[in-house]
N, C-alpha and C. Protein backbone atom coordinates (compact mmCIF):
# COMPACT_ATOMS: atom_id res chain seq x y z
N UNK A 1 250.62 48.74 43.01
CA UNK A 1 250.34 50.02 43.63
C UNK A 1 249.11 50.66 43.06
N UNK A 2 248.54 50.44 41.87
CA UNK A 2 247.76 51.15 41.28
C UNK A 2 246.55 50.31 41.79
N UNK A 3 246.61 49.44 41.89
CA UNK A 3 245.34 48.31 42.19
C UNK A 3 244.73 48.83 43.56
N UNK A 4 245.71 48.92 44.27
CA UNK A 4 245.70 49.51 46.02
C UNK A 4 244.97 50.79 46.22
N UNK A 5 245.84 51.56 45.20
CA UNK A 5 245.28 53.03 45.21
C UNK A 5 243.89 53.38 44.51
N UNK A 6 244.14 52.56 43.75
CA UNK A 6 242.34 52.69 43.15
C UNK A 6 241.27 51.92 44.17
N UNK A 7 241.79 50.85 44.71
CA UNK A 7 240.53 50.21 46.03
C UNK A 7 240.55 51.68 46.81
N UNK A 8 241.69 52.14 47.49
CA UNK A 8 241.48 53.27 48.52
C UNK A 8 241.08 54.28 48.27
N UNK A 9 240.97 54.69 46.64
CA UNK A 9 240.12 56.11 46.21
C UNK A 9 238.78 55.61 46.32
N UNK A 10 238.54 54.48 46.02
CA UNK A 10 236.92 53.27 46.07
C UNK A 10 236.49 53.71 47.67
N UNK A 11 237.27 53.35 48.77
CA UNK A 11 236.66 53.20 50.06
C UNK A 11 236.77 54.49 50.09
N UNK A 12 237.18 55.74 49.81
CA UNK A 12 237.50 56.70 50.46
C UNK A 12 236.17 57.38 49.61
N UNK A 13 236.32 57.45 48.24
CA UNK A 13 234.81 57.85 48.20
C UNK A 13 233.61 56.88 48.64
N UNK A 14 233.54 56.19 48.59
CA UNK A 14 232.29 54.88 49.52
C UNK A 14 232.09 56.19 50.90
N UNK A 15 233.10 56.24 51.76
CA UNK A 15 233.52 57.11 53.20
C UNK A 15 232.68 58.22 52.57
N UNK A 16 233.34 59.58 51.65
CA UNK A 16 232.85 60.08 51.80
C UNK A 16 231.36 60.22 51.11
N UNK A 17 231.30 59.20 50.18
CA UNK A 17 229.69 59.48 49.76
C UNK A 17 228.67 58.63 51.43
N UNK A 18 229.04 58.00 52.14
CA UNK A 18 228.43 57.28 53.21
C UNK A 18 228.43 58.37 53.96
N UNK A 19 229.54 59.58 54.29
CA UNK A 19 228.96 60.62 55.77
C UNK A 19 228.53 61.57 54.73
N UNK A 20 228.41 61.80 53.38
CA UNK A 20 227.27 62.79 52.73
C UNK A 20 226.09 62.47 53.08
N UNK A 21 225.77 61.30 52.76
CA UNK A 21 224.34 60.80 53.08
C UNK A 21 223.91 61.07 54.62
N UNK A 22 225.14 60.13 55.53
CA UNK A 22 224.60 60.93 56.68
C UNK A 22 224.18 62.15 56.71
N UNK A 23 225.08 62.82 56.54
CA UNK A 23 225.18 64.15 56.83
C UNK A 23 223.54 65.10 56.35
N UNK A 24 223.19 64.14 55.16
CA UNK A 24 222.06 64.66 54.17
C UNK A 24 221.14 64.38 55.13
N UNK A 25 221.13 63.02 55.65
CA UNK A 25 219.89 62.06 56.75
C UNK A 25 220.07 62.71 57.86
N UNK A 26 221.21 63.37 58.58
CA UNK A 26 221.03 64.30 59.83
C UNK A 26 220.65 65.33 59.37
N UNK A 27 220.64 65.63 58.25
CA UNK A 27 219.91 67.42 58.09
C UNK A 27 218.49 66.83 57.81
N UNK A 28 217.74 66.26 57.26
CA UNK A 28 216.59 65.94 56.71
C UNK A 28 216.06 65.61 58.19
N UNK A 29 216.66 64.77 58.92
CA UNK A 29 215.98 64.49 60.04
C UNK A 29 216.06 65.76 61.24
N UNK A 30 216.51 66.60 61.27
CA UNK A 30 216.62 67.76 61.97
C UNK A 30 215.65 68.74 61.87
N UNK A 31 215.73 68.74 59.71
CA UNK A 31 214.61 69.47 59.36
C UNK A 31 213.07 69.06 59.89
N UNK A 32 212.80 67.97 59.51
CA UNK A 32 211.62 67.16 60.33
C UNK A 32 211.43 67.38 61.23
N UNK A 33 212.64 66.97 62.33
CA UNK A 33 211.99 67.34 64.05
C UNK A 33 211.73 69.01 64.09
N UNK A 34 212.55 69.93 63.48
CA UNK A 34 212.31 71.48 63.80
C UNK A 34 210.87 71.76 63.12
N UNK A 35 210.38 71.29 61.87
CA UNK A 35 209.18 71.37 61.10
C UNK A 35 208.56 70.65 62.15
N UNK A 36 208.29 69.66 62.89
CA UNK A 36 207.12 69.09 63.37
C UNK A 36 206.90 69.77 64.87
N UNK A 37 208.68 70.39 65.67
CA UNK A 37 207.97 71.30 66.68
C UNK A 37 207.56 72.58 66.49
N UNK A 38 208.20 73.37 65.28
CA UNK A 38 207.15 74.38 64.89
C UNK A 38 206.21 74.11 63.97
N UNK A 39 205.28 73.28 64.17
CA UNK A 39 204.13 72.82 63.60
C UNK A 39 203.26 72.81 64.84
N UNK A 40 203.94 71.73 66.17
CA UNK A 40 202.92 72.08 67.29
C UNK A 40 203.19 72.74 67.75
N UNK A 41 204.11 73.87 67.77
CA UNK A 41 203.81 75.22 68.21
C UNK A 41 202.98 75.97 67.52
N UNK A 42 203.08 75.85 65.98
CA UNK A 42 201.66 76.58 65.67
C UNK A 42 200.43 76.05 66.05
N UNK A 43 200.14 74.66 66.40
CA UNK A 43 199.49 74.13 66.46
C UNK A 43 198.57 74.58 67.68
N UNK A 44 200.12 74.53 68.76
CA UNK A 44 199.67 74.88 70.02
C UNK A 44 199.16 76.52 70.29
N UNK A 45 199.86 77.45 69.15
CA UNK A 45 199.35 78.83 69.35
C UNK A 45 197.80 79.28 68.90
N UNK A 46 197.91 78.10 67.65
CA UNK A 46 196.39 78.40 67.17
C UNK A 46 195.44 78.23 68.47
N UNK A 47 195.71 76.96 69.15
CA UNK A 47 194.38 76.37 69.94
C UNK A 47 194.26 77.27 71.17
N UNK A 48 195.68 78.43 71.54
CA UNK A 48 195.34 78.76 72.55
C UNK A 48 194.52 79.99 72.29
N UNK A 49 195.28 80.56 71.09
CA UNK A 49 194.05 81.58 70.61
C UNK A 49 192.80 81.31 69.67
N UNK A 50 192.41 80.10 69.83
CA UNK A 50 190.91 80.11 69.49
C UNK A 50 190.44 80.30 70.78
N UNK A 51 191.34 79.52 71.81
CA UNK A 51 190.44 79.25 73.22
C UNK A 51 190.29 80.93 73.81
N UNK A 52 191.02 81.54 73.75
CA UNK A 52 191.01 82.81 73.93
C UNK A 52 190.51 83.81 73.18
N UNK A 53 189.87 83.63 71.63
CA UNK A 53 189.11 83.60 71.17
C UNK A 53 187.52 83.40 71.71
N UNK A 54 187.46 82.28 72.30
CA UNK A 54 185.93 81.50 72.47
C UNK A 54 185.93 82.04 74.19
N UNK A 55 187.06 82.00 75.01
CA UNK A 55 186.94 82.97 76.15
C UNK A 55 186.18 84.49 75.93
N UNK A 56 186.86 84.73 75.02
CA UNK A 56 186.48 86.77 74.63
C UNK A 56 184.71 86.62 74.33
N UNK A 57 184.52 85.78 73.33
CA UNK A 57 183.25 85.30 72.67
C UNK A 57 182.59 85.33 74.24
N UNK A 58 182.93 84.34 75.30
CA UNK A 58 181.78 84.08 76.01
C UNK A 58 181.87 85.12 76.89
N UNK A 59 183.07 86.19 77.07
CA UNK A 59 182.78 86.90 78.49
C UNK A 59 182.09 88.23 77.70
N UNK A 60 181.90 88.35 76.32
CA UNK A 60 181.35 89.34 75.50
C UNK A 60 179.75 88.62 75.98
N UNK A 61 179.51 87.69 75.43
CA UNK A 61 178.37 87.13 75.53
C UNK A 61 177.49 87.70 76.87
N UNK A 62 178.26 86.97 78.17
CA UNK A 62 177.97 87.75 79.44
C UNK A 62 177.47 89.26 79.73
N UNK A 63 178.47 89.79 79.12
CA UNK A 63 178.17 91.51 79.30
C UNK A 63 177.11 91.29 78.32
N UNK A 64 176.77 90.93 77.83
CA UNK A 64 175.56 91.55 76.58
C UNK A 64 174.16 90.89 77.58
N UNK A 65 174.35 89.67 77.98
CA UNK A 65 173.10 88.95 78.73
C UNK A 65 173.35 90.08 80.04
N UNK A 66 174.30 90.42 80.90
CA UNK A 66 173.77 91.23 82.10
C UNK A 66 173.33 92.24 81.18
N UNK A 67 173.39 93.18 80.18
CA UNK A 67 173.01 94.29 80.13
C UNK A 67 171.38 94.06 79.57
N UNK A 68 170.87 93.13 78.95
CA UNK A 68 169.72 92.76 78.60
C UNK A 68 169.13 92.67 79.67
N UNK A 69 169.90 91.86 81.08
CA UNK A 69 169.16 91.76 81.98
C UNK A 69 168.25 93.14 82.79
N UNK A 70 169.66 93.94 82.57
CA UNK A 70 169.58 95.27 83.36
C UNK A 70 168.23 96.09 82.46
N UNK A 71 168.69 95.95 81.05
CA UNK A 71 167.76 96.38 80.37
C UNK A 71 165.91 96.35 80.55
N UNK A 72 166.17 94.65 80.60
CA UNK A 72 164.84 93.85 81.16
C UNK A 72 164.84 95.11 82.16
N UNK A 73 165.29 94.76 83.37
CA UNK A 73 164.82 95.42 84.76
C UNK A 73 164.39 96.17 84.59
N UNK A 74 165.12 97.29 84.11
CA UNK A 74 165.03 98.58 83.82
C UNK A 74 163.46 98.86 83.59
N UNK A 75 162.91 98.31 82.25
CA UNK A 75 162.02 98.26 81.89
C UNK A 75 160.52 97.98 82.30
N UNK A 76 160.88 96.71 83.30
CA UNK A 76 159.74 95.97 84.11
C UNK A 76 159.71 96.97 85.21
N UNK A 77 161.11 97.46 85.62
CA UNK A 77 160.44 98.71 86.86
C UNK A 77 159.95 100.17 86.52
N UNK A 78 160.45 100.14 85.13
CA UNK A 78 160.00 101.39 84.32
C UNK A 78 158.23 101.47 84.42
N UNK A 79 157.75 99.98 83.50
CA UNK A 79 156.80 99.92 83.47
C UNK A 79 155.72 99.62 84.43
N UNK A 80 156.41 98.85 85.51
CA UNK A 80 155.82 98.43 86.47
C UNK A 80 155.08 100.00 87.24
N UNK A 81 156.33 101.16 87.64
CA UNK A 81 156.37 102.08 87.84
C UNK A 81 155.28 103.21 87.27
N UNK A 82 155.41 102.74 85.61
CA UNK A 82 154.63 103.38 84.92
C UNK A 82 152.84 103.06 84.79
N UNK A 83 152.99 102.01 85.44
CA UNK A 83 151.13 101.52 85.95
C UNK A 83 150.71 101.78 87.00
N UNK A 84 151.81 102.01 87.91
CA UNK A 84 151.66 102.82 89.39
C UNK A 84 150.99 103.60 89.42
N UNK A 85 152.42 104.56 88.46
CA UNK A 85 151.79 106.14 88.31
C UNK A 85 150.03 106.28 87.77
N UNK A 86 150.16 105.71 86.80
CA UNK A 86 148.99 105.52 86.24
C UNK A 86 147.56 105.05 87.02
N UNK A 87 147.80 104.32 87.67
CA UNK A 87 146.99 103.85 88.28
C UNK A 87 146.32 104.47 89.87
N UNK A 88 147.62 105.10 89.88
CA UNK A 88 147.45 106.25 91.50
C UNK A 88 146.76 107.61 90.58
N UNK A 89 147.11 107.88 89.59
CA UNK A 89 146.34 109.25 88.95
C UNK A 89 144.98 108.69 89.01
N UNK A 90 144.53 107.32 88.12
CA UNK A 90 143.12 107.46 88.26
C UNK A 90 142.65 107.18 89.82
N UNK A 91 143.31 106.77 90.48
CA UNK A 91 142.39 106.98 91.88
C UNK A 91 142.53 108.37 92.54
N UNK A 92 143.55 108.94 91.97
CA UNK A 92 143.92 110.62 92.51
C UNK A 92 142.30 111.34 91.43
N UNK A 93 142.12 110.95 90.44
CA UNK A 93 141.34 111.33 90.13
C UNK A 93 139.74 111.09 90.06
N UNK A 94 139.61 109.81 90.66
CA UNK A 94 138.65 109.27 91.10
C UNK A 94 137.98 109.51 92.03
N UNK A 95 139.47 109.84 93.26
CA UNK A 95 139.41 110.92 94.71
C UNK A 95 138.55 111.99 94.42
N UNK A 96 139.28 112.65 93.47
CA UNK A 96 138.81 114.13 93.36
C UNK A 96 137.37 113.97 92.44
N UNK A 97 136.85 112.93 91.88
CA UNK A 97 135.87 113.08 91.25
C UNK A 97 134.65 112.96 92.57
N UNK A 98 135.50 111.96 93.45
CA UNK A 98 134.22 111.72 94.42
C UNK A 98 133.81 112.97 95.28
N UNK A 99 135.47 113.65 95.54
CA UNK A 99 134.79 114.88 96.32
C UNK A 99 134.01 115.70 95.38
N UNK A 100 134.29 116.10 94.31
CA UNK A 100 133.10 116.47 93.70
C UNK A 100 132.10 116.41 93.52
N UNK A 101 132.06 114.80 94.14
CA UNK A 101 130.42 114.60 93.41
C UNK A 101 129.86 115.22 95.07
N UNK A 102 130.93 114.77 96.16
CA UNK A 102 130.33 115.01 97.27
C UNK A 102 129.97 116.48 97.66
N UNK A 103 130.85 117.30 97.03
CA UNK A 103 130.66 118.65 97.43
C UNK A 103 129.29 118.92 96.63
N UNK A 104 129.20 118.61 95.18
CA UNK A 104 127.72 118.50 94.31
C UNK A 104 126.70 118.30 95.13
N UNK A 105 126.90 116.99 95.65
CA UNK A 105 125.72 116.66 96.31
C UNK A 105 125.45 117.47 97.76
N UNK A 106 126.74 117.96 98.26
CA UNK A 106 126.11 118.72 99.65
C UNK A 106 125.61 120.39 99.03
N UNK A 107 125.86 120.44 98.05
CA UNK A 107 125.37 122.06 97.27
C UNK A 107 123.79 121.55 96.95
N UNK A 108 123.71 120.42 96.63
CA UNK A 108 122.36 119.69 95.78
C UNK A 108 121.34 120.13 97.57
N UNK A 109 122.23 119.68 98.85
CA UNK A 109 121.39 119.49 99.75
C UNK A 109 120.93 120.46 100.29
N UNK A 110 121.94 121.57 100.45
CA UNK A 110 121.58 122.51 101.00
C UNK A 110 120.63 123.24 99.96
N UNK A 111 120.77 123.39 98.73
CA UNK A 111 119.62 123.88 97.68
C UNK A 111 118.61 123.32 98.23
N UNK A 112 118.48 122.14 98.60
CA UNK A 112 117.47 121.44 98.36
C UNK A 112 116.56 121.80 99.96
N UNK A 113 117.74 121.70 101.06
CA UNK A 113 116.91 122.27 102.50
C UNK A 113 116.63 123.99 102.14
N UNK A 114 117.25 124.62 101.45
CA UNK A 114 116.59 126.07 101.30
C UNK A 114 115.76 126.13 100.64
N UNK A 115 115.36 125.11 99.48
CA UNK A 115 113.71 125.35 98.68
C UNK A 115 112.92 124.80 99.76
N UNK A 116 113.14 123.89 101.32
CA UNK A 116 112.17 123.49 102.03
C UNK A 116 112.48 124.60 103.00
């Protein structure tokens, strides 16, 4: 009886040290799969917010190139505008220099038919 009972305390711990181990190898392997899908979930959160990241980056980018553009415009019609102006004064004043000279010269003429 003692021979018996000592084999069956043998298999019975063998049993339970064999479903410890399982038990150790289903938790270790559980831990793994839960660590490796929250791994590509971080994985996957990082990449969506870089991409959304590098989205923000380029639609920032955009607004900054239209407003340069606008800026540009702005400027080229500013200036464009501003050679206009400029350029219509000296003929506004060029105008008025000629009637001057013309009114000069018809004062020059008539002086000139009253000394004859």
């Amino acid at each position: 009886g003692g021979v018996i009972g000592l084999f069956r305390g043998v298999i019975g711990l063998h049993r339970s040290v064999v479903g410890l181990h399982r038990s150790v190898v289903g938790l270790l392997r559980s831990m793994i799969v839960r660590s490796v899908i929250d791994l590509l979930r971080g994985v996957i959160g990082f990449h969506r917010s870089v991409v959304g990241l590098l989205w923000g980056v380029v639609g920032l980018l955009r607004r900054v190139v239209g407003l340069l553009r606008s800026v540009i415009a702005l400027l080229n019609r500013g200036v464009i505008g501003l050679l206009r102006d400029v350029i219509g004064l000296l003929r506004a004043r060029g105008v008025i220099g000629l009637l001057r000279r013309v009114k000069g010269f018809r004062r020059g003429m008539i002086g000139l038919f009253r000394c004859v």
